[in-house]
N, C-alpha and C. Protein backbone atom coordinates (compact mmCIF):
# COMPACT_ATOMS: atom_id res chain seq x y z
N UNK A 1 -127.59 70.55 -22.06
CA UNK A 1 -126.24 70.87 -21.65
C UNK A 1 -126.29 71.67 -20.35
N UNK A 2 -125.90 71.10 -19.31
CA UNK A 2 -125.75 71.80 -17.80
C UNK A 2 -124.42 72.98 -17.88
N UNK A 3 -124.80 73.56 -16.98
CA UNK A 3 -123.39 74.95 -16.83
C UNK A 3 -123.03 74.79 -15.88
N UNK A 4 -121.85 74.99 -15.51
CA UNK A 4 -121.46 74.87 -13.71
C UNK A 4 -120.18 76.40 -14.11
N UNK A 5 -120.59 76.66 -12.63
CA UNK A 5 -119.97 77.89 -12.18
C UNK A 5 -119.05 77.53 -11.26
N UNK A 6 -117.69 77.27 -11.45
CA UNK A 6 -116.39 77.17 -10.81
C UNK A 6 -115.76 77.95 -10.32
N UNK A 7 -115.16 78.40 -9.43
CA UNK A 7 -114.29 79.17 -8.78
C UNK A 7 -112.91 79.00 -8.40
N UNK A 8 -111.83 79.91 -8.68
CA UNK A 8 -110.77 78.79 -8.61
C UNK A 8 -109.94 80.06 -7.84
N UNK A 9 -109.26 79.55 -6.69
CA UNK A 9 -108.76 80.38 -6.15
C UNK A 9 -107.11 80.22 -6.51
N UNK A 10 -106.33 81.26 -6.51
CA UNK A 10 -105.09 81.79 -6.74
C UNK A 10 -104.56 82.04 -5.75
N UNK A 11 -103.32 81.73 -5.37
CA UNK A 11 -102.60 82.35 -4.23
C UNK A 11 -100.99 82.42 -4.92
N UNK A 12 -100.44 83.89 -4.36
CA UNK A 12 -99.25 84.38 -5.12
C UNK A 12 -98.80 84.41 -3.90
N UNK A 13 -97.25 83.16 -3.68
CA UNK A 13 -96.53 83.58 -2.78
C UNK A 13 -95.07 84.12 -2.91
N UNK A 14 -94.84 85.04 -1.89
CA UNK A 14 -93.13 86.00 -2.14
C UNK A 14 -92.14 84.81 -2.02
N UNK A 15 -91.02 85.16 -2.72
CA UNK A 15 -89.97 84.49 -2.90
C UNK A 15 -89.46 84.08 -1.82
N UNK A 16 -89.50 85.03 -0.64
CA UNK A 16 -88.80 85.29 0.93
C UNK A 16 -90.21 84.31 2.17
N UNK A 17 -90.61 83.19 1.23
CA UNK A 17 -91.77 82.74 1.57
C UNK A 17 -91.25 82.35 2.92
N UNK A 18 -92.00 81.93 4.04
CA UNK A 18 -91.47 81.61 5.01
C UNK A 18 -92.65 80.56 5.70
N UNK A 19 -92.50 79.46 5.41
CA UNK A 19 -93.41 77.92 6.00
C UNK A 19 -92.60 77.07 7.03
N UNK A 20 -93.34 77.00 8.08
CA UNK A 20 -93.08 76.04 9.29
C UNK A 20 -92.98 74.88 8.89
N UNK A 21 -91.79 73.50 9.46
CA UNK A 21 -92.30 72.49 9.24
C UNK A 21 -92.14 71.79 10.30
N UNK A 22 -93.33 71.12 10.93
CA UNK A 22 -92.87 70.54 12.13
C UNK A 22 -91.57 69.37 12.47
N UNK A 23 -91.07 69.57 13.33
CA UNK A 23 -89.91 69.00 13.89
C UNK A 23 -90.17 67.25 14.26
N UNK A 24 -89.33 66.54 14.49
CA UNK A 24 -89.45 65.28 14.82
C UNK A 24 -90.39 65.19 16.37
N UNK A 25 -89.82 66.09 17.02
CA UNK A 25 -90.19 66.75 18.64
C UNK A 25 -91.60 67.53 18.23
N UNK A 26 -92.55 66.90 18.45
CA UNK A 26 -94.02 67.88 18.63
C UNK A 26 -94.35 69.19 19.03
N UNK A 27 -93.27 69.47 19.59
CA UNK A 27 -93.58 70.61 20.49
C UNK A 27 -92.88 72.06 20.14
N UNK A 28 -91.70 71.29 18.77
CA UNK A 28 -91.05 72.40 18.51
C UNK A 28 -91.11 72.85 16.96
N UNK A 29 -90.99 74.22 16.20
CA UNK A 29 -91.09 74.33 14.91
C UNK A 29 -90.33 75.04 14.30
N UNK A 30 -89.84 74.34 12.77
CA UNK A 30 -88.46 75.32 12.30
C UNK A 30 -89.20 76.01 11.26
N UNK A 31 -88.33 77.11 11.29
CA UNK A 31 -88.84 77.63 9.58
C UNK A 31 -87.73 77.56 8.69
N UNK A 32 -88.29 77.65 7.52
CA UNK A 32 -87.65 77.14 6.19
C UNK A 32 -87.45 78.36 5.45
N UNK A 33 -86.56 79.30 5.26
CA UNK A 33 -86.38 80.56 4.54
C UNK A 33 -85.83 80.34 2.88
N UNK A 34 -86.29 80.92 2.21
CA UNK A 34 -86.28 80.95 0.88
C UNK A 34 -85.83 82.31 0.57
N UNK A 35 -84.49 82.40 0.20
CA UNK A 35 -83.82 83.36 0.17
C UNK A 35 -83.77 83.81 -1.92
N UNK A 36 -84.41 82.61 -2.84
CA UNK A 36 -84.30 82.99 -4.22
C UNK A 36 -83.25 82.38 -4.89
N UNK A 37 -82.28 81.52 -3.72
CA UNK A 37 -81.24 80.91 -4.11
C UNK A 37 -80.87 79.41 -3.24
N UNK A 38 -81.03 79.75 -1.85
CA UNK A 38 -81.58 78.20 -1.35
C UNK A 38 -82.40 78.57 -0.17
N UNK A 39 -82.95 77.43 -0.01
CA UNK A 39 -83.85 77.31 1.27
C UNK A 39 -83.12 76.91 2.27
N UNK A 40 -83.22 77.65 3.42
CA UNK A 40 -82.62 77.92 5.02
C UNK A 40 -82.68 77.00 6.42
N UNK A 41 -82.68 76.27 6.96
CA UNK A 41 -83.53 75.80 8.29
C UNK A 41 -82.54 75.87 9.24
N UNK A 42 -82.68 76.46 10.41
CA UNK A 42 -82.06 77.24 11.35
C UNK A 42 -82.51 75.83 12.24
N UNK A 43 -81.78 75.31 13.04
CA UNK A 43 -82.14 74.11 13.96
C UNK A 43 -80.58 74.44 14.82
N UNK A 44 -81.30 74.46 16.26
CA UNK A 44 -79.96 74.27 17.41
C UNK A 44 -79.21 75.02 16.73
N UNK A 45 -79.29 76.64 16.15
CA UNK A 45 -78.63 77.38 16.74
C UNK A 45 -77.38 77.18 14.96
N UNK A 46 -78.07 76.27 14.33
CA UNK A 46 -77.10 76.09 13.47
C UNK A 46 -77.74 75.70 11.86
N UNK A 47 -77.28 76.35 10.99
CA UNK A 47 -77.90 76.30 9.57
C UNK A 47 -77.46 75.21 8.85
N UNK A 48 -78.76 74.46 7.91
CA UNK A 48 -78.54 74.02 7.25
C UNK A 48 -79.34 74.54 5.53
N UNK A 49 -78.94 73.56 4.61
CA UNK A 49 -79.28 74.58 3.23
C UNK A 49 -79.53 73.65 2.56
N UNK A 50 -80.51 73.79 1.14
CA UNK A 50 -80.73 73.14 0.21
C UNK A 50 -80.45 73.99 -0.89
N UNK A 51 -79.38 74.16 -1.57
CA UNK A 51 -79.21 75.76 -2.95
C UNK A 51 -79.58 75.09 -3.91
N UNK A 52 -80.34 76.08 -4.41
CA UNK A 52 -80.66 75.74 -6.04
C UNK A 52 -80.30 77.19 -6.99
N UNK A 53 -80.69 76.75 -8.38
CA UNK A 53 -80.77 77.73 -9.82
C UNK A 53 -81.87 77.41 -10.25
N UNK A 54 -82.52 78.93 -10.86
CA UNK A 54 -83.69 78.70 -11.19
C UNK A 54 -82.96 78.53 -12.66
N UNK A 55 -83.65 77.44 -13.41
CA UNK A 55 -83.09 77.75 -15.24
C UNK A 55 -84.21 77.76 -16.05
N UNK A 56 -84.59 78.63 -16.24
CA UNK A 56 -86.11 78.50 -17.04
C UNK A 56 -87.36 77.95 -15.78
N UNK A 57 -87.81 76.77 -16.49
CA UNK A 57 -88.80 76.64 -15.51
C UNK A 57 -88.57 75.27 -14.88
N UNK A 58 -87.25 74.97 -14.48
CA UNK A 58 -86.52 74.19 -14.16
C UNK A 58 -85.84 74.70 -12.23
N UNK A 59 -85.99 74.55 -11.35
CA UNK A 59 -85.04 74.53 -10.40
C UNK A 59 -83.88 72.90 -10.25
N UNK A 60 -82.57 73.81 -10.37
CA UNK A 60 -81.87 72.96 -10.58
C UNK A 60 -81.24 72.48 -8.73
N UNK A 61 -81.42 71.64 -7.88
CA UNK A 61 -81.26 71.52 -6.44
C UNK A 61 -79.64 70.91 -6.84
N UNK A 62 -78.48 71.41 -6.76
CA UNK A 62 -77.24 71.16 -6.79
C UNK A 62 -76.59 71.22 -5.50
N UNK A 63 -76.74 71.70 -4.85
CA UNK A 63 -75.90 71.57 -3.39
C UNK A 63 -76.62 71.51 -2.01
N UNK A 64 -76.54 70.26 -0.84
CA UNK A 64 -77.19 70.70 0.19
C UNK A 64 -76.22 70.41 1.40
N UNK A 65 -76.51 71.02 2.36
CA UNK A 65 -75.46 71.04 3.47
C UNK A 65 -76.46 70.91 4.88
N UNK A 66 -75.92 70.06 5.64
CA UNK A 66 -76.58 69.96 7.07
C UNK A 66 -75.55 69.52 8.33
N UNK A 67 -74.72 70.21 9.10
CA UNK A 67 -73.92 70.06 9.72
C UNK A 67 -74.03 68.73 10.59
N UNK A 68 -72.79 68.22 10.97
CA UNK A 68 -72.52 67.21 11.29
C UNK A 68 -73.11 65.90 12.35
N UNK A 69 -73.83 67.53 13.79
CA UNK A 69 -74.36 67.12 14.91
C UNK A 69 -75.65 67.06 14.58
N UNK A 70 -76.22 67.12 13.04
CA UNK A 70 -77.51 67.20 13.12
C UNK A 70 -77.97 66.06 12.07
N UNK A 71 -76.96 65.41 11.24
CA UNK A 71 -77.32 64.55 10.46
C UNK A 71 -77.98 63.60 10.75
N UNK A 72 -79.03 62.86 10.29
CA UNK A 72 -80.16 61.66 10.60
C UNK A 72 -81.20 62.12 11.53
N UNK A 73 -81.29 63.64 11.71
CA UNK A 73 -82.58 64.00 11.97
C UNK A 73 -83.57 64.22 11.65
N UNK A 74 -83.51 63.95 9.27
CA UNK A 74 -84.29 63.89 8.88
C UNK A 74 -84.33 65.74 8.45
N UNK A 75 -83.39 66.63 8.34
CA UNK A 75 -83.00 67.92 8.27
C UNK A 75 -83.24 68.18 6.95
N UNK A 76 -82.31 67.08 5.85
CA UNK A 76 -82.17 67.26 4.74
C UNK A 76 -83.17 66.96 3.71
N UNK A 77 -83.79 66.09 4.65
CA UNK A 77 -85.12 65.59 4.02
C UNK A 77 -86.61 66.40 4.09
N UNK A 78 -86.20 67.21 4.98
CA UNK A 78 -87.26 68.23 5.23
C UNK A 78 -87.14 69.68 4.03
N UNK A 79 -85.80 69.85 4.09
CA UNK A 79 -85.28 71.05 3.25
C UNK A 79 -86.16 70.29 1.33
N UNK A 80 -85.90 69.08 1.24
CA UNK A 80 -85.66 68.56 0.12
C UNK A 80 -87.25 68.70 -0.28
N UNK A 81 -88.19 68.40 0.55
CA UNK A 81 -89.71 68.01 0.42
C UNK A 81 -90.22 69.28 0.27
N UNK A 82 -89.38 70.44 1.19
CA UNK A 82 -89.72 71.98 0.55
C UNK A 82 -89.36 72.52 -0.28
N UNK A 83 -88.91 72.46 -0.93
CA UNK A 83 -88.02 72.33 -1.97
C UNK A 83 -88.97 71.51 -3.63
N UNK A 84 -89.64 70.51 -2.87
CA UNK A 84 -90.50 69.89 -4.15
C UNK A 84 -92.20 70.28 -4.01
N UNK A 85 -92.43 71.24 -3.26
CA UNK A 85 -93.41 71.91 -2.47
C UNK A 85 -93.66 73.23 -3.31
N UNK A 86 -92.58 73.81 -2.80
CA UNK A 86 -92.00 74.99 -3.84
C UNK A 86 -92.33 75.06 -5.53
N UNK A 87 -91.76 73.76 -5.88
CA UNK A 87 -91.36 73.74 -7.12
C UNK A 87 -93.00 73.59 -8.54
N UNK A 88 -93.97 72.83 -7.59
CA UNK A 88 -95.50 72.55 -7.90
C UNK A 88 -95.71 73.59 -7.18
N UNK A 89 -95.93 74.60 -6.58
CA UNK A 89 -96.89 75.48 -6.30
C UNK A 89 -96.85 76.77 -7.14
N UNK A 90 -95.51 76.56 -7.82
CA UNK A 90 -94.70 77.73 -8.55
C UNK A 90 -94.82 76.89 -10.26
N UNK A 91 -95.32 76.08 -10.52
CA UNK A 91 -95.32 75.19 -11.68
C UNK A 91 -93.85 75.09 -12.50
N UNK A 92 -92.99 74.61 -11.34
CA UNK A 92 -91.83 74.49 -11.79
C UNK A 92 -91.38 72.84 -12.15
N UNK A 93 -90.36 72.45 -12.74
CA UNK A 93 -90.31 70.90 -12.84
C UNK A 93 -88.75 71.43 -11.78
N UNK A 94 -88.13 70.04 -11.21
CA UNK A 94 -86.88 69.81 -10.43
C UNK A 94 -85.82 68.99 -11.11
N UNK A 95 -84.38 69.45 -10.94
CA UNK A 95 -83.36 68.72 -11.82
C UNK A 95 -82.40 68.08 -10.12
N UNK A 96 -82.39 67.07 -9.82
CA UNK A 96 -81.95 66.57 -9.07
C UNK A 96 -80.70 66.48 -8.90
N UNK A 97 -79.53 67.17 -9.04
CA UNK A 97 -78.31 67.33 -8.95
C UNK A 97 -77.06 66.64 -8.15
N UNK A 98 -77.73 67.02 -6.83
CA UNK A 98 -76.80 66.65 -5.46
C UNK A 98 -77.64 64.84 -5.03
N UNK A 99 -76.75 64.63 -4.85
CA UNK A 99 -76.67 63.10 -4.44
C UNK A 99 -77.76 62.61 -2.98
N UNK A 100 -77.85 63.30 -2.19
CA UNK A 100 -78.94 63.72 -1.20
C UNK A 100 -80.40 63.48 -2.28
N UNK A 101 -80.52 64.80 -3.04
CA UNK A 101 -81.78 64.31 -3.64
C UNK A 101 -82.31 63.59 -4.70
N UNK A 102 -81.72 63.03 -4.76
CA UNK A 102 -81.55 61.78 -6.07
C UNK A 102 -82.15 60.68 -5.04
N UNK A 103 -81.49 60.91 -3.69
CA UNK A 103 -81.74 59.47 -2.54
C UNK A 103 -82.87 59.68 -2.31
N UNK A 104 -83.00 61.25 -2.20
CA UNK A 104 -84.94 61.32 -1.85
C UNK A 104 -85.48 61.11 -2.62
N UNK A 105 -85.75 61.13 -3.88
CA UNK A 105 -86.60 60.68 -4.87
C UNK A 105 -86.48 59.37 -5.24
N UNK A 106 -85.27 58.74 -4.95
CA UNK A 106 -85.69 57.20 -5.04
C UNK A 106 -86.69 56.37 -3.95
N UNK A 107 -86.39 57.08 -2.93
CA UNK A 107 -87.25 56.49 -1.70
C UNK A 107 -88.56 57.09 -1.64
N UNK A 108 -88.94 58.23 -2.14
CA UNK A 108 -90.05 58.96 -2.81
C UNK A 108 -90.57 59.37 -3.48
N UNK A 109 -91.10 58.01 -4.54
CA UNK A 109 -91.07 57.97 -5.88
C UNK A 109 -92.14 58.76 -6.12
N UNK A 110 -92.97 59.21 -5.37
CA UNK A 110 -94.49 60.19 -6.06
C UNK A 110 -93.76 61.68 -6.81
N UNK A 111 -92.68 62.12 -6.60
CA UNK A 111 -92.39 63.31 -6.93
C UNK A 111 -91.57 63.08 -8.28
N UNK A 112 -91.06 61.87 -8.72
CA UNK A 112 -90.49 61.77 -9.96
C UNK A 112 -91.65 62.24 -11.01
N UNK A 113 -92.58 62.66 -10.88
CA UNK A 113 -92.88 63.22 -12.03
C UNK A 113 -92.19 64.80 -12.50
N UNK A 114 -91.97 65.46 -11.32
CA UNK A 114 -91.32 66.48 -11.18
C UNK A 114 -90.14 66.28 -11.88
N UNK A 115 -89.19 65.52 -12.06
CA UNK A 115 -88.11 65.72 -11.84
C UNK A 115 -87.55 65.72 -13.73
N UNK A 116 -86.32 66.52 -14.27
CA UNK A 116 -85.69 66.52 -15.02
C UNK A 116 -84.10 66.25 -15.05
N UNK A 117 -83.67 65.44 -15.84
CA UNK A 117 -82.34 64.97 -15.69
C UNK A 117 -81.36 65.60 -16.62
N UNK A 118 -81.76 66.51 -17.56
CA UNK A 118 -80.81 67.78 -18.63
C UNK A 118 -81.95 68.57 -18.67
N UNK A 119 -81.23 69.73 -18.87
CA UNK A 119 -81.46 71.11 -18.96
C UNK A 119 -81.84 71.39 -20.04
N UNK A 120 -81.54 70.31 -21.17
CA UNK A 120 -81.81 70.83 -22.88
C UNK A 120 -82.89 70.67 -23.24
């Protein structure tokens, strides 16, 4: 019988986590603020949001907002992927709520394992 000596590293990140994600434009980078209630992305001067509830070990993603001049930049889809980033690094499952991420998980089926459809 062989022994192996494993090492497993841990990393604890703050709620107020704050991760870059690069922009469509190479040259430029937003950050994504995690306020404990939704995640933030400040682009041109103007906010957009992904809100969730934590319910147990469930984040429930119910509302997202991305203003008008910025839609199809791929904004919401960035918020959404941090958001399912979040949710596995924190060993959380996702309840897909808002109609936005229901679209992302159909078109990005690797994360339906994540996902829960009731709370019960």
């Amino acid at each position: 019988m062989q022994e192996y000596n494993l090492a497993i590293c841990v990393v604890l990140l703050p709620v107020n986590l704050l991760i870059s994600v690069p922009e469509k434009d190479l040259f430029m980078k937003s950050t994504i603020i995690n306020t404990g209630e939704k995640f933030i992305l400040n682009h041109e001067g103007m906010e957009s949001y992904l809100a969730y509830r934590r319910r147990g070990e469930v984040l429930d993603f119910y509302s997202a907002y991305v203003p008008g001049s910025l839609r199809g930049k791929g904004l919401a889809s960035d918020l959404i992927l941090h958001g399912m980033h979040y949710a596995v690094l924190n060993g959380l499952r996702v309840r897909p709520s808002h109609p936005a991420v229901l679209r992302f998980l159909e078109i990005n089926r690797e994360w339906e394992y994540l996902t829960v459809y009731s709370l019960n």
